[in-house]
PDB file of N, CA and C in Angstrom:
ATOM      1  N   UNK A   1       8.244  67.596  -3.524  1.00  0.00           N
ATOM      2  CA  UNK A   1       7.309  66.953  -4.429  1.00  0.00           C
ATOM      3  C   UNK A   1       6.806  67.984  -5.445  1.00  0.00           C
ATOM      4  N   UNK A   2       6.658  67.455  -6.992  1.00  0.00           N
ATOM      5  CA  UNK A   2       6.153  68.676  -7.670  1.00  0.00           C
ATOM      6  C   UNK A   2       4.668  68.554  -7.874  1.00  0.00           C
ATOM      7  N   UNK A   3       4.612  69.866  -7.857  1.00  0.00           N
ATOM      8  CA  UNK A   3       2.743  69.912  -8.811  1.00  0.00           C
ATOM      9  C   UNK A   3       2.814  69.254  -9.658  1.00  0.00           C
ATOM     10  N   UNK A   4       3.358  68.965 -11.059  1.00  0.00           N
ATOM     11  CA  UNK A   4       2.894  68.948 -12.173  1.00  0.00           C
ATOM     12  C   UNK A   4       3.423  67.508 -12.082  1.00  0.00           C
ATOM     13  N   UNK A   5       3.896  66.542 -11.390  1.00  0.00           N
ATOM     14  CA  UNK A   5       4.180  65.228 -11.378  1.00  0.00           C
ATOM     15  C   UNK A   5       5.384  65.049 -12.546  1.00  0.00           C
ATOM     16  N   UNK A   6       6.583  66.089 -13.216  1.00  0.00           N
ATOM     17  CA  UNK A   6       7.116  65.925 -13.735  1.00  0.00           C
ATOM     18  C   UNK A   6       7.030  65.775 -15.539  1.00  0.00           C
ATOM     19  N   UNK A   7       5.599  66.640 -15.417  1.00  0.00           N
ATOM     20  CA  UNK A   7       5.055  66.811 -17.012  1.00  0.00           C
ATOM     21  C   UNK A   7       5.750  68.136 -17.172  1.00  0.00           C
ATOM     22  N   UNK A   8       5.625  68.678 -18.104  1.00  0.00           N
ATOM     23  CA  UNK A   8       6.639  70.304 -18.634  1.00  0.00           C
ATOM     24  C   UNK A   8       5.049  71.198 -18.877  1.00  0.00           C
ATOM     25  N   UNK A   9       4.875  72.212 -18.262  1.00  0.00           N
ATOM     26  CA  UNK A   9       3.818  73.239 -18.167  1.00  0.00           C
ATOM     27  C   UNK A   9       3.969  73.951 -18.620  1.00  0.00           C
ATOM     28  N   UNK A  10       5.388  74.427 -18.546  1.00  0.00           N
ATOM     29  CA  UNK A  10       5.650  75.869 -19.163  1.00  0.00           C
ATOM     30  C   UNK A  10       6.103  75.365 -21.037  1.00  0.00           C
ATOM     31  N   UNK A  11       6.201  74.253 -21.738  1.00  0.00           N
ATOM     32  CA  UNK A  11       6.468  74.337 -22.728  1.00  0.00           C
ATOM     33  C   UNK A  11       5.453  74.821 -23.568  1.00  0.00           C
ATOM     34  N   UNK A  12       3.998  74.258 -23.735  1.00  0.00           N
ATOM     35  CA  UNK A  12       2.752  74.935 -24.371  1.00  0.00           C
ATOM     36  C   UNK A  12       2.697  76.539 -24.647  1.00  0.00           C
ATOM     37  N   UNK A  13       2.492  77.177 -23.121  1.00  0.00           N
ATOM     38  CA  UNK A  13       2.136  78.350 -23.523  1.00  0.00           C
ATOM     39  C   UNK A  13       3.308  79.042 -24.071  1.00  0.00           C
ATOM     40  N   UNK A  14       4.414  78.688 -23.947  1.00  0.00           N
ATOM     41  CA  UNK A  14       5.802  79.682 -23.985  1.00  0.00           C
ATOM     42  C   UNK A  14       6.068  79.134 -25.850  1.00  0.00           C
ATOM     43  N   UNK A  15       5.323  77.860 -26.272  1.00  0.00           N
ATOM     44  CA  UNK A  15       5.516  77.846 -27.627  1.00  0.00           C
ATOM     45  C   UNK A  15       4.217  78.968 -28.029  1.00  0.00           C
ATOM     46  N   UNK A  16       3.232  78.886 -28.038  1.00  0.00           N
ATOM     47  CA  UNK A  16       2.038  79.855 -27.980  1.00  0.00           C
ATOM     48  C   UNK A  16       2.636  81.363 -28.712  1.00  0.00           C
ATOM     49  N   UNK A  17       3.284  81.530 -27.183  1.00  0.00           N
ATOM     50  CA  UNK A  17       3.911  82.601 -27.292  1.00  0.00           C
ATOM     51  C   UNK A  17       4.824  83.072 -28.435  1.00  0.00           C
ATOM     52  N   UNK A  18       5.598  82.234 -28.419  1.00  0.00           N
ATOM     53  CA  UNK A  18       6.993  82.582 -29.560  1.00  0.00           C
ATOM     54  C   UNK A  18       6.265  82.428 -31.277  1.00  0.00           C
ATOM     55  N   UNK A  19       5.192  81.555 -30.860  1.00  0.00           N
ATOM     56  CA  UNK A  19       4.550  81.060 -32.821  1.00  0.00           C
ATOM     57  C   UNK A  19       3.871  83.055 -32.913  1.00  0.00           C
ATOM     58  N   UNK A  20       2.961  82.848 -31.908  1.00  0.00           N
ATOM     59  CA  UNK A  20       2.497  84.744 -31.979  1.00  0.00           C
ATOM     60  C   UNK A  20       2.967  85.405 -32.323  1.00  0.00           C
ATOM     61  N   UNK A  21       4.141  85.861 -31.433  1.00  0.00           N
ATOM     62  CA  UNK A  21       5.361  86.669 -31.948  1.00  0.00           C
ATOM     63  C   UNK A  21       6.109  86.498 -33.361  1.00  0.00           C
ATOM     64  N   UNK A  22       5.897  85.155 -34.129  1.00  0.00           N
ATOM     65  CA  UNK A  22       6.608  85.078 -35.444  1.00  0.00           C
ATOM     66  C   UNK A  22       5.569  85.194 -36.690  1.00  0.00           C
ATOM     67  N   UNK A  23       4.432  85.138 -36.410  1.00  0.00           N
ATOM     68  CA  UNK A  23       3.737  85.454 -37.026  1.00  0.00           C
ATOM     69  C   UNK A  23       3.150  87.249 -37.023  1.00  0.00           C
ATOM     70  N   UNK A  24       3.331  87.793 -36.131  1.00  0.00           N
ATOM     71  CA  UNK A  24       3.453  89.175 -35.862  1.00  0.00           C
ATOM     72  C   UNK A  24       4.572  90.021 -36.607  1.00  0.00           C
ATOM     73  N   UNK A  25       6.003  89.155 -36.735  1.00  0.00           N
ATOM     74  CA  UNK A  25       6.583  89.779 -37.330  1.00  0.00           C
ATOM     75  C   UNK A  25       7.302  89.629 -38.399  1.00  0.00           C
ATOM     76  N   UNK A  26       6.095  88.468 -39.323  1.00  0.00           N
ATOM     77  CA  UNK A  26       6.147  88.186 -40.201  1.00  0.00           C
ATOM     78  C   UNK A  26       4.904  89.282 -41.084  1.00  0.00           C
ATOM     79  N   UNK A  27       4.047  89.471 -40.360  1.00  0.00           N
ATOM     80  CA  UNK A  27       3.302  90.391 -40.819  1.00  0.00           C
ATOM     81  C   UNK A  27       3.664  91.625 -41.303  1.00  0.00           C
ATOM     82  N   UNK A  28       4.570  91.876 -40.036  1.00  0.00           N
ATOM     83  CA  UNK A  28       5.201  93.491 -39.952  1.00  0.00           C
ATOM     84  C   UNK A  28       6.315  93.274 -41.025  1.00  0.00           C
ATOM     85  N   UNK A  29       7.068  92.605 -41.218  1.00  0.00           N
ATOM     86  CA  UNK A  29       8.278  92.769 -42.256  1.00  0.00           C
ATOM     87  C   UNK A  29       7.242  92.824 -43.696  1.00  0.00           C
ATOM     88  N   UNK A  30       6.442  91.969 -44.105  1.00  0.00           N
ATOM     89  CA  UNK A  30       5.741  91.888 -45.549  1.00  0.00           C
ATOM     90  C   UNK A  30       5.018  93.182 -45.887  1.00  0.00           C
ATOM     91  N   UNK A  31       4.436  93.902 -44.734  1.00  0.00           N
ATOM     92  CA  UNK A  31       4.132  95.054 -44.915  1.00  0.00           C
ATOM     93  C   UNK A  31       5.420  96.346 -45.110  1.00  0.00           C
ATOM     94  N   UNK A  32       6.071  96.464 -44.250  1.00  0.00           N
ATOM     95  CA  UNK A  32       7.300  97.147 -44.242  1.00  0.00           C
ATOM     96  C   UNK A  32       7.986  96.976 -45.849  1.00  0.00           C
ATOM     97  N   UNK A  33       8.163  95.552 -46.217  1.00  0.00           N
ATOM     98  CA  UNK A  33       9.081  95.127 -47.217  1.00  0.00           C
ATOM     99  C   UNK A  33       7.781  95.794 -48.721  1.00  0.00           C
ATOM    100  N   UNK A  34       6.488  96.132 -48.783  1.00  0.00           N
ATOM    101  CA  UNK A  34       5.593  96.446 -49.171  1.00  0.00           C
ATOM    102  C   UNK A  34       5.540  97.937 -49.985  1.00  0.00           C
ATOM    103  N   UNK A  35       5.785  98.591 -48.650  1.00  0.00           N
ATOM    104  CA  UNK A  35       5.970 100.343 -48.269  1.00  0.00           C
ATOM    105  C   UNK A  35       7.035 100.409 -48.901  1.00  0.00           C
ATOM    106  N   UNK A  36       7.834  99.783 -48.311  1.00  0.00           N
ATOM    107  CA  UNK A  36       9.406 100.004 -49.186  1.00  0.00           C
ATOM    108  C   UNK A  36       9.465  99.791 -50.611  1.00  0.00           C
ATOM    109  N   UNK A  37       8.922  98.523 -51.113  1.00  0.00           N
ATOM    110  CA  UNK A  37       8.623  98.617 -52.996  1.00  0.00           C
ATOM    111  C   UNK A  37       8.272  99.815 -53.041  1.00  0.00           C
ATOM    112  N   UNK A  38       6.878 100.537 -53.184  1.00  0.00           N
ATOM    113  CA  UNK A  38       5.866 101.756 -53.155  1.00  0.00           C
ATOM    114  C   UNK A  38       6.877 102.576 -53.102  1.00  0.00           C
ATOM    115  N   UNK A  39       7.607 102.924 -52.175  1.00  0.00           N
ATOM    116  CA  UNK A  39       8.644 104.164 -52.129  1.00  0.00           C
ATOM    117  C   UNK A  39       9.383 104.338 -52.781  1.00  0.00           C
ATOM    118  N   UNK A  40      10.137 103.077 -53.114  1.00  0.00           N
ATOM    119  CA  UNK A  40      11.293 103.063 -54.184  1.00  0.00           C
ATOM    120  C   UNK A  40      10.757 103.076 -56.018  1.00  0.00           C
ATOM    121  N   UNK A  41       9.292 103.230 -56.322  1.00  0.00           N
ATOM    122  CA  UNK A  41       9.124 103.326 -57.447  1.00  0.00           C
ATOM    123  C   UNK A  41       8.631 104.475 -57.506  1.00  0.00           C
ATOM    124  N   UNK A  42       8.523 105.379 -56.849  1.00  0.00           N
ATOM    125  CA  UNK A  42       7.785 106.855 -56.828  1.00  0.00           C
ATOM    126  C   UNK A  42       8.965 107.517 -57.806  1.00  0.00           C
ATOM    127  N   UNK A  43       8.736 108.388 -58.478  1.00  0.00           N
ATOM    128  CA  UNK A  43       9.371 109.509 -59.409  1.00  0.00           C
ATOM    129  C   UNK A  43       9.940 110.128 -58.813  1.00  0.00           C
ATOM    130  N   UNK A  44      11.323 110.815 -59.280  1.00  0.00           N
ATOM    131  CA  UNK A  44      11.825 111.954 -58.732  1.00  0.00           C
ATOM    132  C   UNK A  44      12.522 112.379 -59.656  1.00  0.00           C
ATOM    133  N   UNK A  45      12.494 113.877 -59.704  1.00  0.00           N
ATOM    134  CA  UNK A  45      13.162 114.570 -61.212  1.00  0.00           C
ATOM    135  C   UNK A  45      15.090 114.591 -60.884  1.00  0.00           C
ATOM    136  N   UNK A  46      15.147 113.789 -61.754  1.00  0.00           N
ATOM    137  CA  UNK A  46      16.801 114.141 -61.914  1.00  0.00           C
ATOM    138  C   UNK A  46      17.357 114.801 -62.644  1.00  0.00           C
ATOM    139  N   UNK A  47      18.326 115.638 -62.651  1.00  0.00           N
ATOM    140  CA  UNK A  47      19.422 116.866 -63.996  1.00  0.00           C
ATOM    141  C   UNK A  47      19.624 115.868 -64.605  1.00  0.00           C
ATOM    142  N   UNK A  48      19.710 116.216 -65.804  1.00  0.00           N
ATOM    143  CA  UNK A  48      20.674 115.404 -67.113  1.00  0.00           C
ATOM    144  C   UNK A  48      20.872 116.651 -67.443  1.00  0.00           C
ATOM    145  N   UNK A  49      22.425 117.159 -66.990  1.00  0.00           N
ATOM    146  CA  UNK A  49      23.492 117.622 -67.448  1.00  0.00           C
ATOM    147  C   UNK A  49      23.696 118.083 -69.017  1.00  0.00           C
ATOM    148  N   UNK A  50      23.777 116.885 -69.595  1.00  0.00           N
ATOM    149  CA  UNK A  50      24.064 117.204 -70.674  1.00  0.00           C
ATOM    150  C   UNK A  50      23.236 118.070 -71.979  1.00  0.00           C
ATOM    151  N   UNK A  51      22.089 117.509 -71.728  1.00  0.00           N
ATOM    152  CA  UNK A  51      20.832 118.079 -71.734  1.00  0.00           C
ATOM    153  C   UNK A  51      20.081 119.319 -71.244  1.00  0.00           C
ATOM    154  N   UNK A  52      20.720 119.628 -69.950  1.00  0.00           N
ATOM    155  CA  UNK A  52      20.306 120.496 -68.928  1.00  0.00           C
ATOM    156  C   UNK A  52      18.931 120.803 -68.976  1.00  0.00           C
ATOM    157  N   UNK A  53      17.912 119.130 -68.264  1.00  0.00           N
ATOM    158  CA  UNK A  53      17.305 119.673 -68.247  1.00  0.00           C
ATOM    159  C   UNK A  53      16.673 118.191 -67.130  1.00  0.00           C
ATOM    160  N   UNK A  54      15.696 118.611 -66.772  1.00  0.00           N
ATOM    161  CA  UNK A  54      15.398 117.447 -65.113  1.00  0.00           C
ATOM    162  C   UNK A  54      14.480 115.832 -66.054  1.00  0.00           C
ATOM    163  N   UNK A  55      14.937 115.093 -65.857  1.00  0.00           N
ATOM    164  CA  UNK A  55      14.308 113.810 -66.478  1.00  0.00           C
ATOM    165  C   UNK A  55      13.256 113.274 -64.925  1.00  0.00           C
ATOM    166  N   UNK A  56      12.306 112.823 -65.083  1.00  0.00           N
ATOM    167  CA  UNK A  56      11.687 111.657 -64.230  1.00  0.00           C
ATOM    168  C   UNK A  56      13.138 110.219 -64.187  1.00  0.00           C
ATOM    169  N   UNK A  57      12.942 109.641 -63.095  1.00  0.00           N
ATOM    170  CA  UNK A  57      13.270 108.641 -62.735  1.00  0.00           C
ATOM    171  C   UNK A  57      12.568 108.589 -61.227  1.00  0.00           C
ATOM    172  N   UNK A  58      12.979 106.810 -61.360  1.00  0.00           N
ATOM    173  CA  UNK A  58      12.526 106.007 -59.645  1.00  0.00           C
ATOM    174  C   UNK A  58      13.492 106.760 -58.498  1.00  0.00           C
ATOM    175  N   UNK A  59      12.686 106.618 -57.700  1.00  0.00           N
ATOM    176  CA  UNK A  59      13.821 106.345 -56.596  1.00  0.00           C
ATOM    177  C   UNK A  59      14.829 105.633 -56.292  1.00  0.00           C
ATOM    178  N   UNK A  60      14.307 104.373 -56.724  1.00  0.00           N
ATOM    179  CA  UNK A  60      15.661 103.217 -56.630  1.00  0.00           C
ATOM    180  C   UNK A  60      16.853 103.252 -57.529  1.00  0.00           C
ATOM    181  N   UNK A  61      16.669 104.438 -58.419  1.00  0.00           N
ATOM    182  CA  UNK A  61      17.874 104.280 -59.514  1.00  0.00           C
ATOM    183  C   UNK A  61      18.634 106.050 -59.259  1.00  0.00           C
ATOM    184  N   UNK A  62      18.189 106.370 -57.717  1.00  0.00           N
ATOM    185  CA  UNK A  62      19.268 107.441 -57.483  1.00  0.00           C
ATOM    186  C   UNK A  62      20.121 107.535 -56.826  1.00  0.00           C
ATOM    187  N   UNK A  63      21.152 107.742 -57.059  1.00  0.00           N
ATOM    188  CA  UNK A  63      22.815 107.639 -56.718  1.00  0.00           C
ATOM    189  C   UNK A  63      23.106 109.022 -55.743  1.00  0.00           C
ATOM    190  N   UNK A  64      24.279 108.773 -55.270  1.00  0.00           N
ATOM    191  CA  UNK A  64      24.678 109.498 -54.752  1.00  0.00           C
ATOM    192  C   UNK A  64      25.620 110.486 -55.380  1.00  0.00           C
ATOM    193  N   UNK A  65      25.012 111.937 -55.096  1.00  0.00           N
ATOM    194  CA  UNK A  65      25.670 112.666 -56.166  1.00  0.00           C
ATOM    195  C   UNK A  65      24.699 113.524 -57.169  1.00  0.00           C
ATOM    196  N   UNK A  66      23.702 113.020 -57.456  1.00  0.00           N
ATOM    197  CA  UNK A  66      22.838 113.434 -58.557  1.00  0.00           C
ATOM    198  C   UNK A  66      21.751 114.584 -57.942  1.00  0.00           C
ATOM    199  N   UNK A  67      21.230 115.746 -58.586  1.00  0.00           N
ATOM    200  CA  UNK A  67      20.959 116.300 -58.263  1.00  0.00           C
ATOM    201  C   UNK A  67      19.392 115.958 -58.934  1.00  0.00           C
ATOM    202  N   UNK A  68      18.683 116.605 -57.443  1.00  0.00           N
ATOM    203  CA  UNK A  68      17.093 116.331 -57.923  1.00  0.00           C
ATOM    204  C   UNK A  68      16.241 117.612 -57.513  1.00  0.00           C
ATOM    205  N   UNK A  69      15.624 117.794 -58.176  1.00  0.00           N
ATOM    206  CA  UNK A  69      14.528 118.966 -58.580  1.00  0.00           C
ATOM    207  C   UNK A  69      13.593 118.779 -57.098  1.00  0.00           C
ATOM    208  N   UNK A  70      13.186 119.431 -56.286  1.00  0.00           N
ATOM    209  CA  UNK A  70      12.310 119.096 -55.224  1.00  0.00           C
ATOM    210  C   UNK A  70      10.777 120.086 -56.166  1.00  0.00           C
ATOM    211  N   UNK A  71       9.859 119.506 -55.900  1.00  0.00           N
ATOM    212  CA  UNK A  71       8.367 120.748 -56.317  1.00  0.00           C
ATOM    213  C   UNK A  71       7.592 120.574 -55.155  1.00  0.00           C
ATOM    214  N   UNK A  72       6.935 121.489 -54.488  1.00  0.00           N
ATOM    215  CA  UNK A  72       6.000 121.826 -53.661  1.00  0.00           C
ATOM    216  C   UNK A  72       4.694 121.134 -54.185  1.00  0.00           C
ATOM    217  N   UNK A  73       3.746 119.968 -53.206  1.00  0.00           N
ATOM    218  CA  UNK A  73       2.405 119.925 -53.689  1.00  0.00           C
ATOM    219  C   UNK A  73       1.716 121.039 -53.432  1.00  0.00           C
TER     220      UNK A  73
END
């Protein structure tokens, strides 16, 4: 014979559960996805060669290959 007379007990809390968890890591990705914009627009000095001499650019527009100026804060 069951306890629960054949009602479902465990569906409530175990949805509870899973909505928590998607909202948790919905949080965490928008923040993450956030940090990551912020990082990818920060400056970094690149050579121009031709020029020989270090230009500003983003982060997001450096390739592989290109050489970048590091400066000490």
């Amino acid at each position: 014979m069951s306890n629960t007379d054949g009602k479902p007990t465990v569906a409530m809390p175990l949805l509870i559960v899973v909505i928590a968890s998607a909202f948790k890591d919905l949080f965490e990705d928008r923040k993450r996805h956030q940090q990551d914009q912020e990082e990818n627009e920060r400056k970094v000095l690149t050579a121009d060669a031709s020029a020989r001499v270090f230009r500003p650019n983003d982060w997001q527009h450096l390739r592989v290959g290109q050489v970048i100026k590091i400066l000490r804060d």
